[in-house]
C-alpha atoms as a PDB file:
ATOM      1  CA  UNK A   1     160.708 174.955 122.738  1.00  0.00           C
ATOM      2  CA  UNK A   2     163.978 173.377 124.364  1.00  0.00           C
ATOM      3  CA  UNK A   3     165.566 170.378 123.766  1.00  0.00           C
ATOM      4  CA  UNK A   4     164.314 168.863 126.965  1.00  0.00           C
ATOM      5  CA  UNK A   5     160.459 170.188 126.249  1.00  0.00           C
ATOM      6  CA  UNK A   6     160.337 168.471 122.840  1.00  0.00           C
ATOM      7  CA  UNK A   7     161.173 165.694 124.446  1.00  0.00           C
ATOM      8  CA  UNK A   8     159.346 165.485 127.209  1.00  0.00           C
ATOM      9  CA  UNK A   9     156.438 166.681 124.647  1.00  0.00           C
ATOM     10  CA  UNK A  10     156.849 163.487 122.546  1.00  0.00           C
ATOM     11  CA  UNK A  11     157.402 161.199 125.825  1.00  0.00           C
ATOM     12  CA  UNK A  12     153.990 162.374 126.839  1.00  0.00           C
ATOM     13  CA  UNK A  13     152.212 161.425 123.075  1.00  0.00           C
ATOM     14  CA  UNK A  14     154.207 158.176 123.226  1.00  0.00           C
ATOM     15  CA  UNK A  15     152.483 157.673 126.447  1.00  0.00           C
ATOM     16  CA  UNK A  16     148.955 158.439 125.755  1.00  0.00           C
ATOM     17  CA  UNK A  17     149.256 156.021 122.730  1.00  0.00           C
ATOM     18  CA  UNK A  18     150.752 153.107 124.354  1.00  0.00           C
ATOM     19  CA  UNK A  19     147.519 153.666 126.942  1.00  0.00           C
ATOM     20  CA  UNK A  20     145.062 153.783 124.283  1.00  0.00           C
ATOM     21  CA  UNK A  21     146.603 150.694 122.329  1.00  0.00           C
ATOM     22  CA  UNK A  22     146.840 148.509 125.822  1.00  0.00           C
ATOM     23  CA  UNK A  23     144.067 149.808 127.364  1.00  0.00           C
ATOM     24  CA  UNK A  24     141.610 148.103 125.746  1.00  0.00           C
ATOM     25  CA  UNK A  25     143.043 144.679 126.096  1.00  0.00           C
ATOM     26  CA  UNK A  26     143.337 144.807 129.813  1.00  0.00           C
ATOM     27  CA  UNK A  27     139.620 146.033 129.673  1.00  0.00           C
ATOM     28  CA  UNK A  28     139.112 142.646 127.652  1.00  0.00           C
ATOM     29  CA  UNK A  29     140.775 140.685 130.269  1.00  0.00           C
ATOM     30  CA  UNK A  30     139.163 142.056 133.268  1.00  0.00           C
ATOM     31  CA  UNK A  31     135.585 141.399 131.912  1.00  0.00           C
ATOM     32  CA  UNK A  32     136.469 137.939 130.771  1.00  0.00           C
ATOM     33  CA  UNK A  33     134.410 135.601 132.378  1.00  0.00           C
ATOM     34  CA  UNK A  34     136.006 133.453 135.465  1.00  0.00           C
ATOM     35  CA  UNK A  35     136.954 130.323 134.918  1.00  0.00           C
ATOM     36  CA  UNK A  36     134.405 128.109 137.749  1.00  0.00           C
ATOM     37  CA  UNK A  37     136.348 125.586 139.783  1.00  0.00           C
ATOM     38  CA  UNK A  38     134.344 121.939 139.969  1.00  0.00           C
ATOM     39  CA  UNK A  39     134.705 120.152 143.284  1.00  0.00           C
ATOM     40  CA  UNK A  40     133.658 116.470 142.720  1.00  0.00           C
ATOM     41  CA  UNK A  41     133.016 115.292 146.010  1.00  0.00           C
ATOM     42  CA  UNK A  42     133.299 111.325 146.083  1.00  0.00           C
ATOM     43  CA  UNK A  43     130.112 109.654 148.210  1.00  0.00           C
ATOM     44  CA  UNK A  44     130.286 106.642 150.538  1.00  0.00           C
ATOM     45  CA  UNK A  45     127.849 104.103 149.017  1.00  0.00           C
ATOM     46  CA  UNK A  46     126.227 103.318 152.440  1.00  0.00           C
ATOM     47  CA  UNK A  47     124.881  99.879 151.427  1.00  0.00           C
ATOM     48  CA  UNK A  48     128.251  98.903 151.268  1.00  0.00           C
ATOM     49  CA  UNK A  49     129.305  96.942 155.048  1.00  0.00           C
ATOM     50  CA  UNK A  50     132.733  96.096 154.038  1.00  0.00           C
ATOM     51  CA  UNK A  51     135.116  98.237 151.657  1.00  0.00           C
ATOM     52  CA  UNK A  52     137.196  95.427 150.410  1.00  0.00           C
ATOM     53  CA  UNK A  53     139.904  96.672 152.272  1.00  0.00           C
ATOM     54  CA  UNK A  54     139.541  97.074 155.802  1.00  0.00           C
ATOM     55  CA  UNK A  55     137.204  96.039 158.825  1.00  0.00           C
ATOM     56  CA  UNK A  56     136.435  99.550 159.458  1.00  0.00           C
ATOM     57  CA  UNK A  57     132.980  99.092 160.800  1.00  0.00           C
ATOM     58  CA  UNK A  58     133.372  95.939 162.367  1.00  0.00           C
ATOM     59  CA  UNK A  59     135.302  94.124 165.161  1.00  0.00           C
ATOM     60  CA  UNK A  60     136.614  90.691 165.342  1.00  0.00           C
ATOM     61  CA  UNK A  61     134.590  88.737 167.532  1.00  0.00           C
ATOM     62  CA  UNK A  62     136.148  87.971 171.128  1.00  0.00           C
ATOM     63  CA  UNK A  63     134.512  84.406 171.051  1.00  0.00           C
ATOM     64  CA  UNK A  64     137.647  83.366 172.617  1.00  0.00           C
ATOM     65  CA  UNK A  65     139.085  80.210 170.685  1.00  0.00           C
ATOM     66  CA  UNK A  66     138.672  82.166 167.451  1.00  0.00           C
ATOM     67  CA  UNK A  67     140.896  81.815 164.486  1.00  0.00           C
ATOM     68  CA  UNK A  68     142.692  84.597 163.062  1.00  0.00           C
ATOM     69  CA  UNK A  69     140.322  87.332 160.869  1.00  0.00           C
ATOM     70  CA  UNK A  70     142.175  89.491 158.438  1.00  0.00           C
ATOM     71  CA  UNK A  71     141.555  91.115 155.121  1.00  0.00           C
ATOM     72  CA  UNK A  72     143.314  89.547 151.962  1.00  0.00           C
ATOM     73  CA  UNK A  73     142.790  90.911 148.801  1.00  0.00           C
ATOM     74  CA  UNK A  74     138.943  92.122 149.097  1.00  0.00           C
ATOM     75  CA  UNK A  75     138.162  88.963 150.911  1.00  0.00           C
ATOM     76  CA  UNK A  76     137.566  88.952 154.853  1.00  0.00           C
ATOM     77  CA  UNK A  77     139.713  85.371 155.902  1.00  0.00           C
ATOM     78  CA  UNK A  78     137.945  83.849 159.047  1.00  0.00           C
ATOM     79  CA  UNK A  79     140.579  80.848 160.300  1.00  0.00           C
ATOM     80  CA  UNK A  80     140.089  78.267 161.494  1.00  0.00           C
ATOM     81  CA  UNK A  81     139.127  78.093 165.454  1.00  0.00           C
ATOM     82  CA  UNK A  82     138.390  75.783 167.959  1.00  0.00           C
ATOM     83  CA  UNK A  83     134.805  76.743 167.635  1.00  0.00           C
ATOM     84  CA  UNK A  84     133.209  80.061 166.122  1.00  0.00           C
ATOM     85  CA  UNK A  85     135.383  82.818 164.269  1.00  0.00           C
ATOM     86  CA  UNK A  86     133.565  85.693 163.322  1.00  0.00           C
ATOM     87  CA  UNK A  87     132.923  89.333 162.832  1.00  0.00           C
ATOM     88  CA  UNK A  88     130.393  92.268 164.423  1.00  0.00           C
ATOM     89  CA  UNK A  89     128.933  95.109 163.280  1.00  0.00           C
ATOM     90  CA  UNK A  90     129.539  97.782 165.525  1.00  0.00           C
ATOM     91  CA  UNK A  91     127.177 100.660 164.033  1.00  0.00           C
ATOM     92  CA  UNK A  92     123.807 101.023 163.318  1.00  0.00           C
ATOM     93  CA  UNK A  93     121.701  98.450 162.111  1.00  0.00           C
ATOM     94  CA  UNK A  94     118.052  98.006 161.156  1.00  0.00           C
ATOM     95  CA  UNK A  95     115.101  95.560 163.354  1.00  0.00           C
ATOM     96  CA  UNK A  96     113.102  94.845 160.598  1.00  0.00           C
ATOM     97  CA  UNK A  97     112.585  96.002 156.621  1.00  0.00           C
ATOM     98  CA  UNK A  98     115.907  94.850 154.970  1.00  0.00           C
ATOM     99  CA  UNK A  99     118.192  92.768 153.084  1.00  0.00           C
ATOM    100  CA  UNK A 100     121.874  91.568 153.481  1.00  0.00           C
ATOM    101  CA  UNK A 101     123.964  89.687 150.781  1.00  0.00           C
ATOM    102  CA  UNK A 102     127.010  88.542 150.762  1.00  0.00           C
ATOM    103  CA  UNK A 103     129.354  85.865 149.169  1.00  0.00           C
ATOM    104  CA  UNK A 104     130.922  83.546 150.882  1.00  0.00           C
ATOM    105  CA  UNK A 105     132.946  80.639 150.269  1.00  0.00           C
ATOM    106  CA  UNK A 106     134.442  77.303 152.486  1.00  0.00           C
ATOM    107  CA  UNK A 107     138.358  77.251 151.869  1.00  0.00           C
ATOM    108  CA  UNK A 108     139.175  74.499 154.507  1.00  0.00           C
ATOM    109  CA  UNK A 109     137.415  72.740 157.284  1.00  0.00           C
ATOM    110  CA  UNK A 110     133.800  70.649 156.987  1.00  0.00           C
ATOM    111  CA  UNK A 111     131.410  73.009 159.259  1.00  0.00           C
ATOM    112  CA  UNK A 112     129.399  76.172 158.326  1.00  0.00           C
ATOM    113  CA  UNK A 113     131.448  78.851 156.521  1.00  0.00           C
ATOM    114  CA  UNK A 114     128.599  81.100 157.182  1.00  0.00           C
ATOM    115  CA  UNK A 115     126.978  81.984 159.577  1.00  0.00           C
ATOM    116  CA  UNK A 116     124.468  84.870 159.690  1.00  0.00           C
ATOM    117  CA  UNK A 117     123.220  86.267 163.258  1.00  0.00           C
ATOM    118  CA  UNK A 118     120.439  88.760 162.674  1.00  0.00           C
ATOM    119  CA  UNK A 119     117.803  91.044 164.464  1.00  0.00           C
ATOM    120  CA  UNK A 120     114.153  90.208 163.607  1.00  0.00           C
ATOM    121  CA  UNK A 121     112.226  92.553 165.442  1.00  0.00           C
ATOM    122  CA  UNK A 122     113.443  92.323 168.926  1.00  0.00           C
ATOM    123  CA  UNK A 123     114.554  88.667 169.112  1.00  0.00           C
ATOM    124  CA  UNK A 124     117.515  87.214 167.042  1.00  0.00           C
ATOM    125  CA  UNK A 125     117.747  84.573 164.510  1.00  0.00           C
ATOM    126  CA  UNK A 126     120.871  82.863 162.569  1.00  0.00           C
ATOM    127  CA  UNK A 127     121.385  81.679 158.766  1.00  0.00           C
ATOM    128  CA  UNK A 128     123.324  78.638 158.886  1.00  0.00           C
ATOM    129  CA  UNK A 129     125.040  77.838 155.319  1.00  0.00           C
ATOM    130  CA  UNK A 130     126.678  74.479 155.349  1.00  0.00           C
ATOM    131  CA  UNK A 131     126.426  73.316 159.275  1.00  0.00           C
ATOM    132  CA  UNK A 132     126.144  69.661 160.855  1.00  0.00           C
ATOM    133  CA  UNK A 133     129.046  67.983 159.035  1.00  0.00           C
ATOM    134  CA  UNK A 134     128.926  70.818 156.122  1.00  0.00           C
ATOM    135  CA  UNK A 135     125.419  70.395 153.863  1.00  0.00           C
ATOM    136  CA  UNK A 136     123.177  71.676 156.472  1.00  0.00           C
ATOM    137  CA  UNK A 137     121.075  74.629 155.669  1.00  0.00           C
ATOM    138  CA  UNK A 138     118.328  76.524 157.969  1.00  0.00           C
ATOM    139  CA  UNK A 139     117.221  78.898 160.591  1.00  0.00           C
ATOM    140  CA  UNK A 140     118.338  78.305 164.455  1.00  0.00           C
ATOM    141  CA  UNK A 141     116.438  78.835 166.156  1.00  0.00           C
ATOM    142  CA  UNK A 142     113.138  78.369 165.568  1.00  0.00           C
ATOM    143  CA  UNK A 143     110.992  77.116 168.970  1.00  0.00           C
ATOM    144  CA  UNK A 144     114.063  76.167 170.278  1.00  0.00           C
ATOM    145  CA  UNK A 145     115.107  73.749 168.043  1.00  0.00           C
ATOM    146  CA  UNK A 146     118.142  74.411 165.651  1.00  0.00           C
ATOM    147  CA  UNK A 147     118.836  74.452 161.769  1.00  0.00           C
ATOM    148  CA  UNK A 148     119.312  70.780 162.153  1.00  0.00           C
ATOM    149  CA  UNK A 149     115.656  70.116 163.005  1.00  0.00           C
ATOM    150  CA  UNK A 150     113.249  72.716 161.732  1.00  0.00           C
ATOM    151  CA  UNK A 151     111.392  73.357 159.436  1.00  0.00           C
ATOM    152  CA  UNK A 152     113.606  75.567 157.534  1.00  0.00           C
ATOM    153  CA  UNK A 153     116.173  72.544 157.416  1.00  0.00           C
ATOM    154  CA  UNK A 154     117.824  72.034 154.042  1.00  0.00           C
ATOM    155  CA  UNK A 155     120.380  69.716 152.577  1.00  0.00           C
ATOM    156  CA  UNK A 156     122.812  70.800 150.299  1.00  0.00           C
ATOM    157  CA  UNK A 157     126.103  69.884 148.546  1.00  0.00           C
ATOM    158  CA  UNK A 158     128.698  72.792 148.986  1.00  0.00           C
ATOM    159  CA  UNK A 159     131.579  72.468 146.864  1.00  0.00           C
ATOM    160  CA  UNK A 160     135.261  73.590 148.147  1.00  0.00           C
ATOM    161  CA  UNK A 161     136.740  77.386 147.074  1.00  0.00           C
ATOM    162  CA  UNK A 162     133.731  77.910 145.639  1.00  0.00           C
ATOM    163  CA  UNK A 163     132.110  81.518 145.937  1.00  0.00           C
ATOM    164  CA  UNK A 164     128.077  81.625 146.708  1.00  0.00           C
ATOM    165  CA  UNK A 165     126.135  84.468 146.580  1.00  0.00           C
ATOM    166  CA  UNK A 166     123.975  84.515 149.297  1.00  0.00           C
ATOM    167  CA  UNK A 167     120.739  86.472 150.288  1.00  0.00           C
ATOM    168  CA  UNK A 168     119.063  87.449 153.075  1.00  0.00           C
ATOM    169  CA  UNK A 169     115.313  89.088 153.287  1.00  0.00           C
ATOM    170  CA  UNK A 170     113.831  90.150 157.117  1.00  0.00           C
ATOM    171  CA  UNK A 171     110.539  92.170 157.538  1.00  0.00           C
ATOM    172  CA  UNK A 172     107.431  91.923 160.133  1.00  0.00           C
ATOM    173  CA  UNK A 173     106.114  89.250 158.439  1.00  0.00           C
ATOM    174  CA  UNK A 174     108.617  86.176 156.956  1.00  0.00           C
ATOM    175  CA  UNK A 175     112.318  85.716 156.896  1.00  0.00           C
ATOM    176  CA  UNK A 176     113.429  84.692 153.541  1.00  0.00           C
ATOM    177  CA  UNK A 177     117.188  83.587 152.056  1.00  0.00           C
ATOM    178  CA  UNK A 178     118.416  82.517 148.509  1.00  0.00           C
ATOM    179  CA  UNK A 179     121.699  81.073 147.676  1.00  0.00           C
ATOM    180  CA  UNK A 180     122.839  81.408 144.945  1.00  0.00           C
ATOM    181  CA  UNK A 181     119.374  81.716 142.502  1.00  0.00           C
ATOM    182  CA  UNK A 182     117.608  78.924 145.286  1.00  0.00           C
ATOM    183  CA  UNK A 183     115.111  80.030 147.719  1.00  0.00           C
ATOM    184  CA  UNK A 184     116.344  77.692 150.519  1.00  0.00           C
ATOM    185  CA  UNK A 185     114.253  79.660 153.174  1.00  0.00           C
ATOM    186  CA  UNK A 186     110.914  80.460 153.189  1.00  0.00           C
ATOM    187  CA  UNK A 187     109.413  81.107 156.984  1.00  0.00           C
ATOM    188  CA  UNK A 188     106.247  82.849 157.724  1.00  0.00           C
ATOM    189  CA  UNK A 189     106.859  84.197 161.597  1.00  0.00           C
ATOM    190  CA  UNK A 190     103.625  84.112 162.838  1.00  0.00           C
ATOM    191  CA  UNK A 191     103.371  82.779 166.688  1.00  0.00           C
ATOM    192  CA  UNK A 192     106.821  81.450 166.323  1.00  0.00           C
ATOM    193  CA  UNK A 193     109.727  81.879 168.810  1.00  0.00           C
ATOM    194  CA  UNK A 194     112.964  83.222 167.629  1.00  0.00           C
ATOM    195  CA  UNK A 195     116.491  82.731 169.315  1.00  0.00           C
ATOM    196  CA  UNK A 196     119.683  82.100 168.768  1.00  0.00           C
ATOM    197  CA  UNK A 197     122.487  79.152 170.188  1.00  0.00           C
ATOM    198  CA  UNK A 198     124.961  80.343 172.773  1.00  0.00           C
ATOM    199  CA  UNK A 199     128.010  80.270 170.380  1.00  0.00           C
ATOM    200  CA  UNK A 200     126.951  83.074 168.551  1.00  0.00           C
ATOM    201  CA  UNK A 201     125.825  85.273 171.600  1.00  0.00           C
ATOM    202  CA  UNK A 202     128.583  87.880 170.876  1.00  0.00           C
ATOM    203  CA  UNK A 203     127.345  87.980 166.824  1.00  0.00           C
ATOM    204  CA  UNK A 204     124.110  90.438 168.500  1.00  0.00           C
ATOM    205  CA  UNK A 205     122.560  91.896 166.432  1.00  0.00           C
ATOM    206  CA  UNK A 206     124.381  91.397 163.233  1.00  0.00           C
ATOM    207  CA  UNK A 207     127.692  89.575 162.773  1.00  0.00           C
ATOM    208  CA  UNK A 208     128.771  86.996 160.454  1.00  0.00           C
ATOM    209  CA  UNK A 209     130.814  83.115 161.317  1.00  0.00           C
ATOM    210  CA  UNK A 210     132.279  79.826 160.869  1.00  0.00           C
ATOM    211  CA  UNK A 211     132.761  76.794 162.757  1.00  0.00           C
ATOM    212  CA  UNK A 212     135.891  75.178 163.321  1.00  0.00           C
ATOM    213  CA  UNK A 213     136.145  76.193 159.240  1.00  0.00           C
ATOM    214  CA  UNK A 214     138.469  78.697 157.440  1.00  0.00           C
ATOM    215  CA  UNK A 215     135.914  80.918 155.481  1.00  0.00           C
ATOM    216  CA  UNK A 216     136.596  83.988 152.729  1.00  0.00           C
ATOM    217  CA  UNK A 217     133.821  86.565 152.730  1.00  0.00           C
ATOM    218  CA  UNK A 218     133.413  89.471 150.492  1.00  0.00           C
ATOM    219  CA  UNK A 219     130.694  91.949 148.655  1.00  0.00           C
ATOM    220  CA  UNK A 220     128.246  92.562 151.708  1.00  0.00           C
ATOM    221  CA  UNK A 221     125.799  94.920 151.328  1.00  0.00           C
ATOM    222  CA  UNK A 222     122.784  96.032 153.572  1.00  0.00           C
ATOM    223  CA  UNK A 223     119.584  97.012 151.286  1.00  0.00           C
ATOM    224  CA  UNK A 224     116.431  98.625 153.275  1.00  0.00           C
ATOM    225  CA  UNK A 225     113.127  97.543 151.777  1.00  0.00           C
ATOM    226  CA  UNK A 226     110.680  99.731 150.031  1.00  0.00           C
ATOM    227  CA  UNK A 227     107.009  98.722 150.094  1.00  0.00           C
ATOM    228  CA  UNK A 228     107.058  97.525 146.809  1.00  0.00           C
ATOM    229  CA  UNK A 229     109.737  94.795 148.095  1.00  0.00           C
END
């Protein structure tokens, strides 16, 4: 044998060995399981109205001697207008069969710092929190007469900068609100008429308001009820 064939010879062996030495590691690595790539796909909480961060949803309301409405900080600022300042929510929202909370606090001014329009059924109804010189609570209105002078009228004491939590039950059968842990309404609807006060026209169907008062609104939430509610 030549040079050249002995050394092509031993090229060949050193070859063969290197395959049979490597060979079964890249077997190894091609059956080796696959790594599996999570996705974690973050959900809207849809009982959520407002984000904390923007008014996506909702439009300020074009009462026309509004205050200014911004977000600051997770609060929604209503100013102070010469008359109602408010919000509307522009997407779907239920008749009948739910529950809204919110908190909501007075910074400045001696009017409501909240006021909730509402659909029951087909007529609308408004939550007034701290109306008629600032400690009126009730329903306008009911049979045409306003939160002033229904049966759903309430006095109360509402304190500056302070946040209330405040809750808000609708079905076929009774309207119902807490503030705080106080059931302050508790109306059976039965033959009675439902409407609303020309201020808060634009609030249809849902929207929330002051009165010639800076409010600070935050947390609201929209809860459909079960029939165990």
């Amino acid at each position: 044998m030549t040079e050249s064939g002995r050394y092509a010879s031993g090229y060949s062996i050193a070859a063969i060995l290197f395959c049979l030495i490597i060979q079964p590691g890249c077997s190894e690595r091609k059956n080796a399981p696959k790594k599996e790539t999570v996705v974690i796909q973050e959900t809207r909480d849809t009982s959520v109205l407002f984000d904390g961060k923007s008014l996506e949803g909702w439009e300020v309301t074009n009462f026309g001697p509004q205050g200014p409405v911004y977000v600051s900080g997770s609060d929604i600022i209503l100013g102070m207008g010469d008359g109602c300042t408010g919000i509307t929510w522009k997407r779907a929202f239920p008749r009948t069969g739910y529950e809204v909370s919110l908190d909501a606090r007075r910074v400045a001014g001696n009017d409501f710092f909240c006021g909730i329009t509402f659909p029951v059924g087909k007529s609308p109804c408004t939550l007034i929190v701290g109306g008629w010189g600032g400690a009126t609570v009730g329903l306008s209105s009911i049979d045409g007469r306003d939160a002033a002078e229904n049966e759903t009228t309430k006095i109360m004491n509402f304190e500056k900068d302070r946040w209330y939590h405040i809750r808000l039950m609708v079905t076929d059968k009774f309207i119902k609100s807490w503030i705080d842990s106080v059931k302050v309404v508790d109306f059976t609807l039965g033959n009675k008429k439902l409407s609303i006060r020309p201020e808060v026209e634009l609030s249809r169907p849902f929207g929330i308001a002051s009165w010639t008062t800076t409010a600070a609104i935050r947390n609201i939430r929209l809860r459909k009820l079960g029939l165990t509610d």
